[in-house]
N, C-alpha and C. Protein backbone atom coordinates (compact mmCIF):
# COMPACT_ATOMS: atom_id res chain seq x y z
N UNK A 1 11.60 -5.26 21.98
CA UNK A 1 10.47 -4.54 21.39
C UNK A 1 10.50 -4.64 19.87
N UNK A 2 11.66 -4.22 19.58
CA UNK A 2 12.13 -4.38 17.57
C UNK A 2 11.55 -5.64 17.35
N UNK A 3 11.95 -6.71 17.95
CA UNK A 3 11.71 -8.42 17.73
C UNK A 3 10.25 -8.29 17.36
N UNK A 4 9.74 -8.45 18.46
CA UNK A 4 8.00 -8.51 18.42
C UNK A 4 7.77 -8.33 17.54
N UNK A 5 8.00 -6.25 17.50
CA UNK A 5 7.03 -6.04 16.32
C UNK A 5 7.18 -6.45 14.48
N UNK A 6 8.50 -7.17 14.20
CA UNK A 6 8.83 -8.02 13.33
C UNK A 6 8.43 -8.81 13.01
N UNK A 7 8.12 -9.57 14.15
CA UNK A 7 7.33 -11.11 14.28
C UNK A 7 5.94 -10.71 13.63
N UNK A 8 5.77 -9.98 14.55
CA UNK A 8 3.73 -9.54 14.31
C UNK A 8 3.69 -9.15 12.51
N UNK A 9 4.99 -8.26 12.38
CA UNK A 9 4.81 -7.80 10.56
C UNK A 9 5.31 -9.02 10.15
N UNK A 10 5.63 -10.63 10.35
CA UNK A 10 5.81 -11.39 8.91
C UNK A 10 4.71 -12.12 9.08
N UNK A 11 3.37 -11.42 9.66
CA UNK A 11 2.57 -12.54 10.07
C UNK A 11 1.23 -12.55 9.36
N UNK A 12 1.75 -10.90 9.27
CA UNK A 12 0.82 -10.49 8.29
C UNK A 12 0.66 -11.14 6.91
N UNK A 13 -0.69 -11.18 6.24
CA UNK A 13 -0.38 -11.44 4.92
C UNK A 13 -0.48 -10.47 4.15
N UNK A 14 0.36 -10.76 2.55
CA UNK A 14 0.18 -9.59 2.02
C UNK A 14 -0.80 -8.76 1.14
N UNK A 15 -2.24 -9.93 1.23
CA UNK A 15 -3.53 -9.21 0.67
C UNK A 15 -4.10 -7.94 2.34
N UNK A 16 -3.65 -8.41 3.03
CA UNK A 16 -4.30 -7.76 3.80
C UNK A 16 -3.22 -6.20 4.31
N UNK A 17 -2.08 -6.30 3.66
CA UNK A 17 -1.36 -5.17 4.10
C UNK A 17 -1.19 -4.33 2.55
N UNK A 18 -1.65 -5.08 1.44
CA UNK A 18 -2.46 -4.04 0.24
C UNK A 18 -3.21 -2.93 0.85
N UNK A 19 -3.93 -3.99 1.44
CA UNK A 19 -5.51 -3.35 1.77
C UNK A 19 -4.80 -2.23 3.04
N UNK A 20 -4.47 -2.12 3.84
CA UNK A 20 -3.90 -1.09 4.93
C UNK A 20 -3.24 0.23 4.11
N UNK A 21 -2.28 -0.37 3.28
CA UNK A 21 -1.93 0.65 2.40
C UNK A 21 -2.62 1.64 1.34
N UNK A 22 -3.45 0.65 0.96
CA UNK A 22 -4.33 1.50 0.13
C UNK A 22 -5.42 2.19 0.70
N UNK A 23 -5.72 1.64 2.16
CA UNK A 23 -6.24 2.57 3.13
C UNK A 23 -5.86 4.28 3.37
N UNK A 24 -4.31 3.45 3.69
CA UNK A 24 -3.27 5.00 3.97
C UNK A 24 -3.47 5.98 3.00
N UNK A 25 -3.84 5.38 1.96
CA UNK A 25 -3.29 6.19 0.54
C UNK A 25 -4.72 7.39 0.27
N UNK A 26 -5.57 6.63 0.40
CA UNK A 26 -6.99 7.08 0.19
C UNK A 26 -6.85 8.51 1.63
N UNK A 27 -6.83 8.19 2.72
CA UNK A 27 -6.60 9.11 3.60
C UNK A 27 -5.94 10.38 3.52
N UNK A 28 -4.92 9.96 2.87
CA UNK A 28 -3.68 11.08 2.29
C UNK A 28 -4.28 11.38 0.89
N UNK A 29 -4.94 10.91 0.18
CA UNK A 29 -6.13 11.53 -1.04
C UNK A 29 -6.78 12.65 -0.64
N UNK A 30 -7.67 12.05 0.07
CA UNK A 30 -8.85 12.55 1.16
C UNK A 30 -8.11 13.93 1.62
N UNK A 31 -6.87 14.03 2.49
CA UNK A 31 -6.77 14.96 3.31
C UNK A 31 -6.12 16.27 2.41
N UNK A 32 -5.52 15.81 0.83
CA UNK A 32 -4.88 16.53 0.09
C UNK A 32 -6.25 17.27 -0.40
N UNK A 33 -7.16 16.42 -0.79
CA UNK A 33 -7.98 17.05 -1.41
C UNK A 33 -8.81 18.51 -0.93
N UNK A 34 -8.57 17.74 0.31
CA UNK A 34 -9.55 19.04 1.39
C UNK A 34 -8.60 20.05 1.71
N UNK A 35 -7.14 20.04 1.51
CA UNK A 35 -6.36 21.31 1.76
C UNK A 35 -5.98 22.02 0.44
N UNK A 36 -6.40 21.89 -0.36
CA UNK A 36 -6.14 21.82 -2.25
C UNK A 36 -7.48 22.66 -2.03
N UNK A 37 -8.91 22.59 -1.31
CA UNK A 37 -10.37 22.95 -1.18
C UNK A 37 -10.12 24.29 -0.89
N UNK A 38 -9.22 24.28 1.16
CA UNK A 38 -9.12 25.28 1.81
C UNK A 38 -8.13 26.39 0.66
N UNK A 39 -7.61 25.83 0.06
CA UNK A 39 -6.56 26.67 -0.50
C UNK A 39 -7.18 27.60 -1.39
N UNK A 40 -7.86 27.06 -2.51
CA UNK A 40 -8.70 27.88 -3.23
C UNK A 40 -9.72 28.32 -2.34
N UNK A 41 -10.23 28.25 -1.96
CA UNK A 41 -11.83 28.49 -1.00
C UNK A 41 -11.51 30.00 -0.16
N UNK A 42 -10.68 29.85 0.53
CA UNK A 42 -10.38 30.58 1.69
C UNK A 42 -9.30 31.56 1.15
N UNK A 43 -9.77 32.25 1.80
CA UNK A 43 -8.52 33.71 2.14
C UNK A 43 -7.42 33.45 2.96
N UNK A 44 -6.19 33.21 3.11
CA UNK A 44 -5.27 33.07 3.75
C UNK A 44 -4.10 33.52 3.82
N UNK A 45 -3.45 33.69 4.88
CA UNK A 45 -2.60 35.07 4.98
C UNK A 45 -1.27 34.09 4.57
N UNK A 46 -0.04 35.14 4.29
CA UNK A 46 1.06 34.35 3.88
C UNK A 46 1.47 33.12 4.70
N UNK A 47 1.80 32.84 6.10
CA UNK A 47 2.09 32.21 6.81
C UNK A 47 1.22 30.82 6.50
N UNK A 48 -0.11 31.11 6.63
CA UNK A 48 -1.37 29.79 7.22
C UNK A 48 -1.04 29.47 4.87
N UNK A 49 -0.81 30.17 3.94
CA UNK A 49 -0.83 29.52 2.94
C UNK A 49 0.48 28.42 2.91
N UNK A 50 1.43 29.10 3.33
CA UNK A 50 3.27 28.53 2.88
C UNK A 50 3.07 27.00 4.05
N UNK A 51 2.07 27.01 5.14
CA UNK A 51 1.88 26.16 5.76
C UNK A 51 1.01 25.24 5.27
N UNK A 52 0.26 25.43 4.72
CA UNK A 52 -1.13 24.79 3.88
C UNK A 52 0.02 24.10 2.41
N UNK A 53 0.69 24.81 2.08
CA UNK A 53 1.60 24.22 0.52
C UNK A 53 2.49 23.13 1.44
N UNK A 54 3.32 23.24 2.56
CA UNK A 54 3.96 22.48 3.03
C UNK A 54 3.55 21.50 3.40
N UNK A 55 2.27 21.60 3.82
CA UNK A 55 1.33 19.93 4.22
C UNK A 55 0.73 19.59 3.06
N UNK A 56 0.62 20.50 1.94
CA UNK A 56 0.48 19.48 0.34
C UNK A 56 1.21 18.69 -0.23
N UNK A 57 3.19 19.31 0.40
CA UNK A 57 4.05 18.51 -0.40
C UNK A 57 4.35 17.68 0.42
N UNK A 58 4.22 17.53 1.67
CA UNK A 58 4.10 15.99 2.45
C UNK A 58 3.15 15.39 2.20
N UNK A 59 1.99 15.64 1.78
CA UNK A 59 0.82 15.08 1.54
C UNK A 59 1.14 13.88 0.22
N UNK A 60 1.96 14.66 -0.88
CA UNK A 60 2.00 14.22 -1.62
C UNK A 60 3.40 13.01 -1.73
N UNK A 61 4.37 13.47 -1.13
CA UNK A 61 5.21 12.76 -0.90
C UNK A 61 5.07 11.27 -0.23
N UNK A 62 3.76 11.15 0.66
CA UNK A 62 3.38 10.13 1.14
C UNK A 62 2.24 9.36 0.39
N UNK A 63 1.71 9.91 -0.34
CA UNK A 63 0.90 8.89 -1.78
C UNK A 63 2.09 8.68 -2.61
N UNK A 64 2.69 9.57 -2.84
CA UNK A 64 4.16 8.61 -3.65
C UNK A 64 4.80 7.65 -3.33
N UNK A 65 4.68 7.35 -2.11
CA UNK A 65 5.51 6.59 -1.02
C UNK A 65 4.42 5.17 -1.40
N UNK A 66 3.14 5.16 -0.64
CA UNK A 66 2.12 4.19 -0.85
C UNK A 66 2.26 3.63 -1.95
N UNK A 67 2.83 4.11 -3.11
CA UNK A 67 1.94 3.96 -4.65
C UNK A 67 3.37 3.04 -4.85
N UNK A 68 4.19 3.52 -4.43
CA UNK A 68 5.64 2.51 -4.84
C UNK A 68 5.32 1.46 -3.56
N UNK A 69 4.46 1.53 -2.17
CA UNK A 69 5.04 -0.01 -1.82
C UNK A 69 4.12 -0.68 -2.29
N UNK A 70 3.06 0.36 -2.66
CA UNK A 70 1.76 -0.99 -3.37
C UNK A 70 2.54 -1.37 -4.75
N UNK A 71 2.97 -1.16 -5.35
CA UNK A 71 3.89 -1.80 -6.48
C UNK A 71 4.25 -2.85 -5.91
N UNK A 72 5.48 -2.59 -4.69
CA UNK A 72 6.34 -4.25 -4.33
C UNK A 72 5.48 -4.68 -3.98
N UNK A 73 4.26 -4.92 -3.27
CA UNK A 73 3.50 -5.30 -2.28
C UNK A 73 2.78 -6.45 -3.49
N UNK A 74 2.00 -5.97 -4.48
CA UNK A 74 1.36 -6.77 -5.97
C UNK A 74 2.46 -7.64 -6.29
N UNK A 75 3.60 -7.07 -6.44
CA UNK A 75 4.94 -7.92 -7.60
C UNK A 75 4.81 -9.23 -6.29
N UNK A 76 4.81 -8.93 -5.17
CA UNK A 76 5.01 -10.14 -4.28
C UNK A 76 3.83 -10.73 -4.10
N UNK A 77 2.63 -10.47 -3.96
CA UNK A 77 1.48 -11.05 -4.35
C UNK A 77 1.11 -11.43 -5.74
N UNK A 78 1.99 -11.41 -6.88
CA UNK A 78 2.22 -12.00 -8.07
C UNK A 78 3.00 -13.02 -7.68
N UNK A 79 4.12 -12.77 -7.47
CA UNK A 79 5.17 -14.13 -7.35
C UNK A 79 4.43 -15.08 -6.22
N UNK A 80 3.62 -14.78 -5.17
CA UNK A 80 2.71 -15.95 -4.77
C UNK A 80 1.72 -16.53 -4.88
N UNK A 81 1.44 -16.00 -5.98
CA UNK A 81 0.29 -16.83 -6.68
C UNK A 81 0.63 -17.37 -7.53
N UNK A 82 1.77 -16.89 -8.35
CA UNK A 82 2.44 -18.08 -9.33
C UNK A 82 3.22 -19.06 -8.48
N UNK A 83 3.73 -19.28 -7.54
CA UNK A 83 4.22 -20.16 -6.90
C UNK A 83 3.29 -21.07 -6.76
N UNK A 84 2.01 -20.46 -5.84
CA UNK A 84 0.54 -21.76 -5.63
C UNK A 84 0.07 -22.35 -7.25
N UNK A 85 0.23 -21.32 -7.90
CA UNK A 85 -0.13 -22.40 -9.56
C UNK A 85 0.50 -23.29 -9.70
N UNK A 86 1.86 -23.39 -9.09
CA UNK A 86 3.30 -24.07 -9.58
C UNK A 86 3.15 -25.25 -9.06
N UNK A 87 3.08 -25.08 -7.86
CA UNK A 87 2.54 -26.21 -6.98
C UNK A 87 1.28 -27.32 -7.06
N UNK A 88 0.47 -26.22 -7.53
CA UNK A 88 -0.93 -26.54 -7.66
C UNK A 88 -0.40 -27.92 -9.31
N UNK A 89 0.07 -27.37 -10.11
CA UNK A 89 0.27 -28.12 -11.35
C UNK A 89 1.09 -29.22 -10.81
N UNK A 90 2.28 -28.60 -10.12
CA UNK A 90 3.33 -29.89 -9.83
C UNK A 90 2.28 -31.07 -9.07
N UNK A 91 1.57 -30.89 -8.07
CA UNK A 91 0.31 -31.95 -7.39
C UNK A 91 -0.26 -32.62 -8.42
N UNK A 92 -1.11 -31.97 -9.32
CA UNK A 92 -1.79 -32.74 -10.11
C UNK A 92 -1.13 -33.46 -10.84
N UNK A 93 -0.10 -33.12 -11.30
CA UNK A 93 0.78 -33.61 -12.19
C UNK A 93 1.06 -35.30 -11.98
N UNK A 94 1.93 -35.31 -10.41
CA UNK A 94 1.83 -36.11 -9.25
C UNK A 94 0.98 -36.72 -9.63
N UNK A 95 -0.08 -36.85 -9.54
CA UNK A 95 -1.87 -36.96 -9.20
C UNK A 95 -1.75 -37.99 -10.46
N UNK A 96 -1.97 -37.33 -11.72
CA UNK A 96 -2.10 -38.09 -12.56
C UNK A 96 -1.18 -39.54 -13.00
N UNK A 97 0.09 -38.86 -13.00
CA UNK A 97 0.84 -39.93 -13.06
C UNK A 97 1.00 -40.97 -12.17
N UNK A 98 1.46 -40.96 -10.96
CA UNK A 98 1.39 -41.59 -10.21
C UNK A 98 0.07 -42.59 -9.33
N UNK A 99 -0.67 -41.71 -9.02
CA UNK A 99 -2.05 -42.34 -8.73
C UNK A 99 -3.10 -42.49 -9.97
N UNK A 100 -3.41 -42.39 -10.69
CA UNK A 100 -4.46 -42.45 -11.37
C UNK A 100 -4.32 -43.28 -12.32
């Protein structure tokens, strides 16, 4: 089962698991925002508040989380696009000298 689902994650690319993440992130925006709403908005007794603060600081702990893998996630979608430049130059390079 571990295997598979390994396989299936290197298969992914990594513009498209930006995009999932920054999905996640927006969601966990979204859901902070609206309990940050209820909090001021509403009357709430000690219990339903200390519960409402506890799903803010997971809330928040998991956009912290997103925001650092979208960091590695860019730095590695940097280093592969400078690689395809690299390539891209080393070809032409090729190109010129050799054929042309």
């Amino acid at each position: 089962m571990t295997r598979t689902k390994t396989l299936k994650k290197e298969k992914i690319s990594v513009a498209s698991e930006i995009d999932r993440v920054e999905e996640r992130k927006l969601q966990c925006k979204n859901s902070l925002e609206r309990a940050e709403f209820r909090k001021r908005k509403q009357q709430l007794s000690d219990d339903d508040r200390l519960a409402l603060e506890d799903e803010m600081t997971i809330l928040n702990e998991r956009v912290e989380k997103y925001e650092k893998d979208l960091q590695v996630l860019r730095g590695e979608n940097r280093r592969n696009m400078m690689l395809s430049v690299a390539l891209l130059a080393i070809s032409a390079l090729f190109y010129y000298t050799f054929i042309y």
